[in-house]
C-alpha atoms as a PDB file:
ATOM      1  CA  UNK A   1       6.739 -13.079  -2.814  1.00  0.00           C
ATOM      2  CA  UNK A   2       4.602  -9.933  -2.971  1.00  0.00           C
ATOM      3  CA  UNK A   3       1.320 -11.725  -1.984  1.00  0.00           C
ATOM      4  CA  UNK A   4       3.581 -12.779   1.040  1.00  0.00           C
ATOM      5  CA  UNK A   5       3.335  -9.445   2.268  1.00  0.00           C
ATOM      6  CA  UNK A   6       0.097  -7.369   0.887  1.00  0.00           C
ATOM      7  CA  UNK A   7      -3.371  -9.148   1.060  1.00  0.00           C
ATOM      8  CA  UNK A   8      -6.821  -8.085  -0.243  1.00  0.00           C
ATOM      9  CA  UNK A   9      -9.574  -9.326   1.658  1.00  0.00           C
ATOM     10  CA  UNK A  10     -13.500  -8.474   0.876  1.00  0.00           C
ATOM     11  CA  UNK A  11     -13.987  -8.007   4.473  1.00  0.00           C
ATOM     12  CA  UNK A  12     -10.712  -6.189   5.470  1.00  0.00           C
ATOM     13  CA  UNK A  13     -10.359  -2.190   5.327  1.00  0.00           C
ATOM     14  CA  UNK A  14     -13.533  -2.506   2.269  1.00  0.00           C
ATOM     15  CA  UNK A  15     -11.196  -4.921   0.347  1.00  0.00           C
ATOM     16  CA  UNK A  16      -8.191  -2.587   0.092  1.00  0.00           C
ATOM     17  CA  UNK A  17      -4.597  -3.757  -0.578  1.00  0.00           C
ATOM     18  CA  UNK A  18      -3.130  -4.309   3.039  1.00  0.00           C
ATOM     19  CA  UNK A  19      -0.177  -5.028   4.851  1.00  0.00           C
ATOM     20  CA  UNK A  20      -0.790  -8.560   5.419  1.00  0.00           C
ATOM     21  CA  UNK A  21      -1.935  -9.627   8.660  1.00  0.00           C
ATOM     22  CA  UNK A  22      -2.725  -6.246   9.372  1.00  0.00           C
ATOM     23  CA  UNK A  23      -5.638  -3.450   8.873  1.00  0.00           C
ATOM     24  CA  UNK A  24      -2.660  -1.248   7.656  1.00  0.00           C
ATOM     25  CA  UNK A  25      -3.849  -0.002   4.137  1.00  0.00           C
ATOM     26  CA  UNK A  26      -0.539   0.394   1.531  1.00  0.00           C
ATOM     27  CA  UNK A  27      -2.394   3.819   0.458  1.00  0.00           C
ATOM     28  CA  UNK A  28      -1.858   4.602   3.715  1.00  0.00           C
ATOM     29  CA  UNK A  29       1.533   3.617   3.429  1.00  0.00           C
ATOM     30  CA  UNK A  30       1.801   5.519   0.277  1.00  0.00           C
ATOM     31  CA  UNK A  31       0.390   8.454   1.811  1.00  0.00           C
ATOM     32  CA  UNK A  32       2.951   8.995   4.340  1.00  0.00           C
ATOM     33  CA  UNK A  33       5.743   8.267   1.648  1.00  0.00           C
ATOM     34  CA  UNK A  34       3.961  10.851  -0.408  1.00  0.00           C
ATOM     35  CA  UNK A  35       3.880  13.527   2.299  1.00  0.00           C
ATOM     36  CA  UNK A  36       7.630  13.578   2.334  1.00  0.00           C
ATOM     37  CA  UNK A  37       8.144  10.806   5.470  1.00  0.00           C
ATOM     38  CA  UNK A  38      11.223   8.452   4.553  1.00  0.00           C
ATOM     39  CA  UNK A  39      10.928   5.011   5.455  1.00  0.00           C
ATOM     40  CA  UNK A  40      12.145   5.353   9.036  1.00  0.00           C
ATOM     41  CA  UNK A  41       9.187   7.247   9.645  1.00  0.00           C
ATOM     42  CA  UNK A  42       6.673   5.108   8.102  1.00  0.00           C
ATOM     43  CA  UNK A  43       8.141   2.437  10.617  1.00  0.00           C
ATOM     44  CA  UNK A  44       8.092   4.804  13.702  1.00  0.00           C
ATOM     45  CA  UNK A  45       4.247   5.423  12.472  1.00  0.00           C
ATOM     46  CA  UNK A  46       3.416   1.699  11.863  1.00  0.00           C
ATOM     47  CA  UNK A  47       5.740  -0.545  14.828  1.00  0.00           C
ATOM     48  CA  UNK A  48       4.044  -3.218  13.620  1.00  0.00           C
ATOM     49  CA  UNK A  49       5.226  -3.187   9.749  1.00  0.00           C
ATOM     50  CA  UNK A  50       8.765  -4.167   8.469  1.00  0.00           C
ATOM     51  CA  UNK A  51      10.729  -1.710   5.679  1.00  0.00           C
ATOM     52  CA  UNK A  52      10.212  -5.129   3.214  1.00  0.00           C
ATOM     53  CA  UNK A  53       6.566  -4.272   3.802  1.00  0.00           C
ATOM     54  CA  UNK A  54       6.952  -0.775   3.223  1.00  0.00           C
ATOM     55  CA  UNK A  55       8.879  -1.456   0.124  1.00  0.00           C
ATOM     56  CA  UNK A  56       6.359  -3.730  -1.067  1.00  0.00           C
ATOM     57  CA  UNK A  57       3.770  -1.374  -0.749  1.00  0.00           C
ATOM     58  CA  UNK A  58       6.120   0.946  -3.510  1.00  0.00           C
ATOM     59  CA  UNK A  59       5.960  -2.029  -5.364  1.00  0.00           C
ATOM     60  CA  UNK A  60       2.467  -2.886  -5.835  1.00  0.00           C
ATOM     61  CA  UNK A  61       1.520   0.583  -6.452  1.00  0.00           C
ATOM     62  CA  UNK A  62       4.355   0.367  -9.101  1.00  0.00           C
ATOM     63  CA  UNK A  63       2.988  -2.378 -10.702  1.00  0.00           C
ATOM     64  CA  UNK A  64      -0.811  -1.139 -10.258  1.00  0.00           C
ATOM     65  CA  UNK A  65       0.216   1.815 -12.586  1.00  0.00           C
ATOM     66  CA  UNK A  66       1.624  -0.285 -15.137  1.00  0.00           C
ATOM     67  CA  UNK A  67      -2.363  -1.068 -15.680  1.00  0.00           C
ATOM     68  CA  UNK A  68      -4.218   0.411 -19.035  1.00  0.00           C
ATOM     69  CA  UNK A  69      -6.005   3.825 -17.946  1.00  0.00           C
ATOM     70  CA  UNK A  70      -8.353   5.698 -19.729  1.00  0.00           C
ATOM     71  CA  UNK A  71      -9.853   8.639 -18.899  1.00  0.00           C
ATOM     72  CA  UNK A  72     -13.719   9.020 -19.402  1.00  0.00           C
ATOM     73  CA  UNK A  73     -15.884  12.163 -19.318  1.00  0.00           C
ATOM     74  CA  UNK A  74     -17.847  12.669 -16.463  1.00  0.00           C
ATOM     75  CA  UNK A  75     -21.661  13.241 -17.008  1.00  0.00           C
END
């Protein structure tokens, strides 16, 4: 259901995660979350979005960190 509601498209926003259908970037999404807006807010921001959309932007960050990491030493 997720890719029902976040798209990444090469020629959309430089191929960053989206709200689907929209140029609305989830780190954008995140951002606002992040700067202490609640969900409300995030809608009043984005009209266009749903809170499922919102939510799923949460999500797919959650699941993005559940990725290996490693840190590397800069040159």
């Amino acid at each position: 259901m997720l890719h029902e509601l976040i798209e990444i498209k090469p020629d959309v926003a430089n191929g960053m995660p989206v709200v689907k259908g929209t140029r609305i970037t989830v780190r954008s999404v995140l951002e606002l979350l992040a700067a202490g807006d609640d969900v409300d807010e995030v809608l009043a921001a984005y009209p266009s979005i749903t809170r499922e959309q919102v939510l799923a932007c949460v999500e797919v960050a959650a699941r993005m960190m559940g990725n290996s990491y490693s840190a590397l030493p800069l040159a």
